[in-house]
N, C-alpha and C. Protein backbone atom coordinates (compact mmCIF):
# COMPACT_ATOMS: atom_id res chain seq x y z
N UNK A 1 0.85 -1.18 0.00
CA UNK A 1 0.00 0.00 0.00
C UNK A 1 0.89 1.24 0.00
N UNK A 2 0.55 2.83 -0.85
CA UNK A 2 1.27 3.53 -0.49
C UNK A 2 0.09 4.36 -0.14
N UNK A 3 1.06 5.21 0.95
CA UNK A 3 0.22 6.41 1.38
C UNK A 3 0.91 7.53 1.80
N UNK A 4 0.75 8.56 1.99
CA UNK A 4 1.47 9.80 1.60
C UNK A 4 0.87 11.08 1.97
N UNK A 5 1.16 12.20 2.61
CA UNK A 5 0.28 13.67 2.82
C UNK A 5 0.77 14.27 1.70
N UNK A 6 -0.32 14.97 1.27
CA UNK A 6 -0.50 15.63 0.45
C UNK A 6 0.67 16.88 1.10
N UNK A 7 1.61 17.68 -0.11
CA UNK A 7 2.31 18.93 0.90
C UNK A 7 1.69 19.88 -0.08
N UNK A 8 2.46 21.13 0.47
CA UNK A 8 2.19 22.67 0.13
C UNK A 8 1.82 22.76 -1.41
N UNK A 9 3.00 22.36 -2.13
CA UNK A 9 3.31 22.29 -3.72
C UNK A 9 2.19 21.98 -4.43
N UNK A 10 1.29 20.62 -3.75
CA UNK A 10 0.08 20.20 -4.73
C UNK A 10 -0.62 20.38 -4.27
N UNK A 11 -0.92 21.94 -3.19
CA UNK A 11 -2.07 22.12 -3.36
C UNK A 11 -2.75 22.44 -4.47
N UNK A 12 -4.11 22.05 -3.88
CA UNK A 12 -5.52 22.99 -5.36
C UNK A 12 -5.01 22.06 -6.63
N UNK A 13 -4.24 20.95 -6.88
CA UNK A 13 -4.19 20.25 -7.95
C UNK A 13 -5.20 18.88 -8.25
N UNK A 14 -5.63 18.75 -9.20
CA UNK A 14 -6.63 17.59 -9.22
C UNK A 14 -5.83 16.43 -9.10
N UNK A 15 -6.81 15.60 -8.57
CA UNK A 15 -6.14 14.64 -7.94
C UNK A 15 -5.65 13.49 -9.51
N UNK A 16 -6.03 13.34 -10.56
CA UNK A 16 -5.86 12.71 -11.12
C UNK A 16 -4.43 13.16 -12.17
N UNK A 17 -4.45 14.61 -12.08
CA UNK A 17 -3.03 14.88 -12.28
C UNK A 17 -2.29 15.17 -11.17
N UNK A 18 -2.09 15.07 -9.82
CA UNK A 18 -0.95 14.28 -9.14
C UNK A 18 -1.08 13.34 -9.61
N UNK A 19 -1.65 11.97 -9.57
CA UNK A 19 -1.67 11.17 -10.09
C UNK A 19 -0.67 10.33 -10.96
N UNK A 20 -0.67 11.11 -12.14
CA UNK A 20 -0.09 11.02 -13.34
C UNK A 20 1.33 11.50 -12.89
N UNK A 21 1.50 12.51 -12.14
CA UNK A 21 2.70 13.40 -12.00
C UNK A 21 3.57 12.00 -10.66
N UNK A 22 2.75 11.85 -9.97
CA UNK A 22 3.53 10.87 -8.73
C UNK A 22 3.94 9.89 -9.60
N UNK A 23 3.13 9.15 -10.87
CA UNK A 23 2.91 7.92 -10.94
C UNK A 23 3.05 7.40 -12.70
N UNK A 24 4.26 7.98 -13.29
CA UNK A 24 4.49 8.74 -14.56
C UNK A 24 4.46 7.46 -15.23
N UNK A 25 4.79 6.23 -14.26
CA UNK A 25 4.97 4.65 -15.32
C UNK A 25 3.98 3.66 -14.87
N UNK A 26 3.12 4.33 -14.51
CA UNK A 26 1.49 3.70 -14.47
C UNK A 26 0.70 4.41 -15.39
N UNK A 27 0.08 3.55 -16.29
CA UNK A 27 -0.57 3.71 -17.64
C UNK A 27 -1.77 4.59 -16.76
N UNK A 28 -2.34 5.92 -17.59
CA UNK A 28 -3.40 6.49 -17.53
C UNK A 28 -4.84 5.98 -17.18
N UNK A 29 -4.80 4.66 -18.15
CA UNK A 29 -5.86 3.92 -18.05
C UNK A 29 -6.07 3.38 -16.58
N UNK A 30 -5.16 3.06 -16.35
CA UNK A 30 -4.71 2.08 -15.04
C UNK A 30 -5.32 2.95 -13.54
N UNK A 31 -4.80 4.17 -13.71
CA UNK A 31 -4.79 5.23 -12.78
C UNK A 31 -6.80 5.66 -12.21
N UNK A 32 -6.76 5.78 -13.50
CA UNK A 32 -8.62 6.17 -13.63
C UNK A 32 -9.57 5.13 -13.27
N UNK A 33 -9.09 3.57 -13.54
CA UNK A 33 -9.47 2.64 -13.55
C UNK A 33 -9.69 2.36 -11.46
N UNK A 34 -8.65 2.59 -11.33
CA UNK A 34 -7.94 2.56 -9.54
C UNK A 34 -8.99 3.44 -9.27
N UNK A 35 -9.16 4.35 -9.79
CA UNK A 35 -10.19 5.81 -8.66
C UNK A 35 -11.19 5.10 -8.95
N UNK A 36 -11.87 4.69 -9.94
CA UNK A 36 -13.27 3.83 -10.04
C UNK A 36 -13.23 2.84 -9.71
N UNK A 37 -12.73 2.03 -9.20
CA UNK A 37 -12.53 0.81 -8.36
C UNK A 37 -12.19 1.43 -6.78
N UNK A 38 -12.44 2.57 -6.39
CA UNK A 38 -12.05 2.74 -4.98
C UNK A 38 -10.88 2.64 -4.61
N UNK A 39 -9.78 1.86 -5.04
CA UNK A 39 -8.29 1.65 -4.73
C UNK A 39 -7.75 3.13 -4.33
N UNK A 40 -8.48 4.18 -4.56
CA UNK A 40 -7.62 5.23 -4.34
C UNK A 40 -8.29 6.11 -3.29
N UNK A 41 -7.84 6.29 -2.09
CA UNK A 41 -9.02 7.69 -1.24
C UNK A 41 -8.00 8.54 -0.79
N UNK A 42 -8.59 9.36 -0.48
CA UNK A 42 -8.66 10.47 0.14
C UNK A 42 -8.54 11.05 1.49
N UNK A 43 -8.01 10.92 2.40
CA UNK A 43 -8.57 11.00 3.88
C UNK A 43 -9.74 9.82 4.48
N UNK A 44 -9.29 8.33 3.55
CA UNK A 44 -10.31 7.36 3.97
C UNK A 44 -11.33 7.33 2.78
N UNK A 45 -11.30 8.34 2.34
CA UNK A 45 -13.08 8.53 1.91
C UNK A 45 -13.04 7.64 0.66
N UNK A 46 -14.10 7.52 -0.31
CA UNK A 46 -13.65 7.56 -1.84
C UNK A 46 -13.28 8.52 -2.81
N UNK A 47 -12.38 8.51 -3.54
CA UNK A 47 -11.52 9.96 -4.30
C UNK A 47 -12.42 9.75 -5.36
N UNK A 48 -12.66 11.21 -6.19
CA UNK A 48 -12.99 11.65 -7.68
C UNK A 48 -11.63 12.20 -8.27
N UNK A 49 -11.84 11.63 -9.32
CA UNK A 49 -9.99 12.56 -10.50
C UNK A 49 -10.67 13.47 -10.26
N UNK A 50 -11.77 14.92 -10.26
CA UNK A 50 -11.32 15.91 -10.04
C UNK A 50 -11.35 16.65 -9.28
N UNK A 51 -11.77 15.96 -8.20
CA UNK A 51 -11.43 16.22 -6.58
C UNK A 51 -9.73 17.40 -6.40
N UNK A 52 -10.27 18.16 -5.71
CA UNK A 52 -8.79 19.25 -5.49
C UNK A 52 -7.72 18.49 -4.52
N UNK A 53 -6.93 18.96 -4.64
CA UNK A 53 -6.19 18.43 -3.22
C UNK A 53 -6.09 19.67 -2.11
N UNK A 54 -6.08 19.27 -0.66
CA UNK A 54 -5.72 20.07 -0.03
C UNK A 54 -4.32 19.73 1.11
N UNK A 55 -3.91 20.27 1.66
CA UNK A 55 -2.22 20.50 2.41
C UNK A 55 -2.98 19.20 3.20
N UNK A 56 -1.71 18.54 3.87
CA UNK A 56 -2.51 17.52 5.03
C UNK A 56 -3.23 16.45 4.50
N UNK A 57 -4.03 16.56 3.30
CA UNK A 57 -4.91 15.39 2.83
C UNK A 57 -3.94 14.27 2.89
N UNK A 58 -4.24 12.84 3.09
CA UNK A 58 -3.85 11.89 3.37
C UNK A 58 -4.36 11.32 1.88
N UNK A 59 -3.43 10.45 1.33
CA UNK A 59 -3.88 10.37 -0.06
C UNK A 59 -3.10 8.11 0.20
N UNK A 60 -4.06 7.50 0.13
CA UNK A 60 -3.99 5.87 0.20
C UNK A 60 -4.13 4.98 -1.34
N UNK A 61 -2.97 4.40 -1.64
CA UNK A 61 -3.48 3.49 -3.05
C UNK A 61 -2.96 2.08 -2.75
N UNK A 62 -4.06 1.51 -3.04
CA UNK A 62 -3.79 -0.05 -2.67
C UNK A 62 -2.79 -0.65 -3.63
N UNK A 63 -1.65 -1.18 -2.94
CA UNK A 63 -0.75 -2.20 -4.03
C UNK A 63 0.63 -1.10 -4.13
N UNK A 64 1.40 -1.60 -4.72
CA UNK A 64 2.75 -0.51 -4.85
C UNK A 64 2.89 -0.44 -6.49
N UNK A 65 3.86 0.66 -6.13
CA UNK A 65 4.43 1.37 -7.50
C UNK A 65 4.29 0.10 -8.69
N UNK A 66 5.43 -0.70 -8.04
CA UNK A 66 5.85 -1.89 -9.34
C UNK A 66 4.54 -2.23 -9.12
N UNK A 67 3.77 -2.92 -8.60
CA UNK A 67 2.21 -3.82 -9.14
C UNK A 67 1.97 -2.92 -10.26
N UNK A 68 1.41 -1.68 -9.98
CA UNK A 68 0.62 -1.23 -10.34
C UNK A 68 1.59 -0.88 -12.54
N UNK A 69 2.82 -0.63 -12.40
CA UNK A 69 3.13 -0.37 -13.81
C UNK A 69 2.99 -1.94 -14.13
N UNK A 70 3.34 -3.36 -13.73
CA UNK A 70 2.91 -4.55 -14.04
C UNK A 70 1.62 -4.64 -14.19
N UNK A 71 0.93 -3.85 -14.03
CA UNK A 71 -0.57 -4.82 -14.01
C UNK A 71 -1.07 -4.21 -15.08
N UNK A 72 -0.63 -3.05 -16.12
CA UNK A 72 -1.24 -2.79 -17.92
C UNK A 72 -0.51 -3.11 -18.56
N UNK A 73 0.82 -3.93 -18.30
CA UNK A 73 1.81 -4.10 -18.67
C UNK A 73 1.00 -5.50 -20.25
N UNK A 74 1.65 -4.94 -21.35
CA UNK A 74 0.76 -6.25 -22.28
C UNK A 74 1.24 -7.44 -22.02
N UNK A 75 1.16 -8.35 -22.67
CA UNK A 75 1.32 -10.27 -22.12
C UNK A 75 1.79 -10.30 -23.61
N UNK A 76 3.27 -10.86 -23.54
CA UNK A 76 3.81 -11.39 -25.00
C UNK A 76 3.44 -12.89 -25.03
N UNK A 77 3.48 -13.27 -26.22
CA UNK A 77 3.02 -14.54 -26.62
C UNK A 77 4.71 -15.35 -26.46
């Protein structure tokens, strides 16, 4: 699991571009997919991509970095 406070820098940024910005080798799809599956909150809660961020927010994603670029990763034959 990672989890993380939100700092000064990202405030007022949507959460789905931190996202992208924390999480540059996790496919887009993957990312959006996680917030609609709940994998991703907020201070506990359930997150929206365009939910703001604020200082302090506690930001939770189930699974780590590597799962998550493995798991859109394609399947060679």
């Amino acid at each position: 699991m990672i989890e993380y406070r939100i700092e000064a820098d990202t405030v007022g940024m949507r959460l789905d571009k931190h996202l992208r910005k924390r999480m540059p080798n996790v496919p887009v799809s993957h990312l959006f997919k996680m917030i609609r599956t709940k994998k991703v909150r907020v201070n506990g809660k359930r997150a929206q991509p365009e939910q703001l961020l604020a200082e302090g927010d506690v930001l939770t994603i189930r699974g780590t970095e590597e799962q998550l670029t493995l798991a859109e990763r394609p399947k060679s034959d």
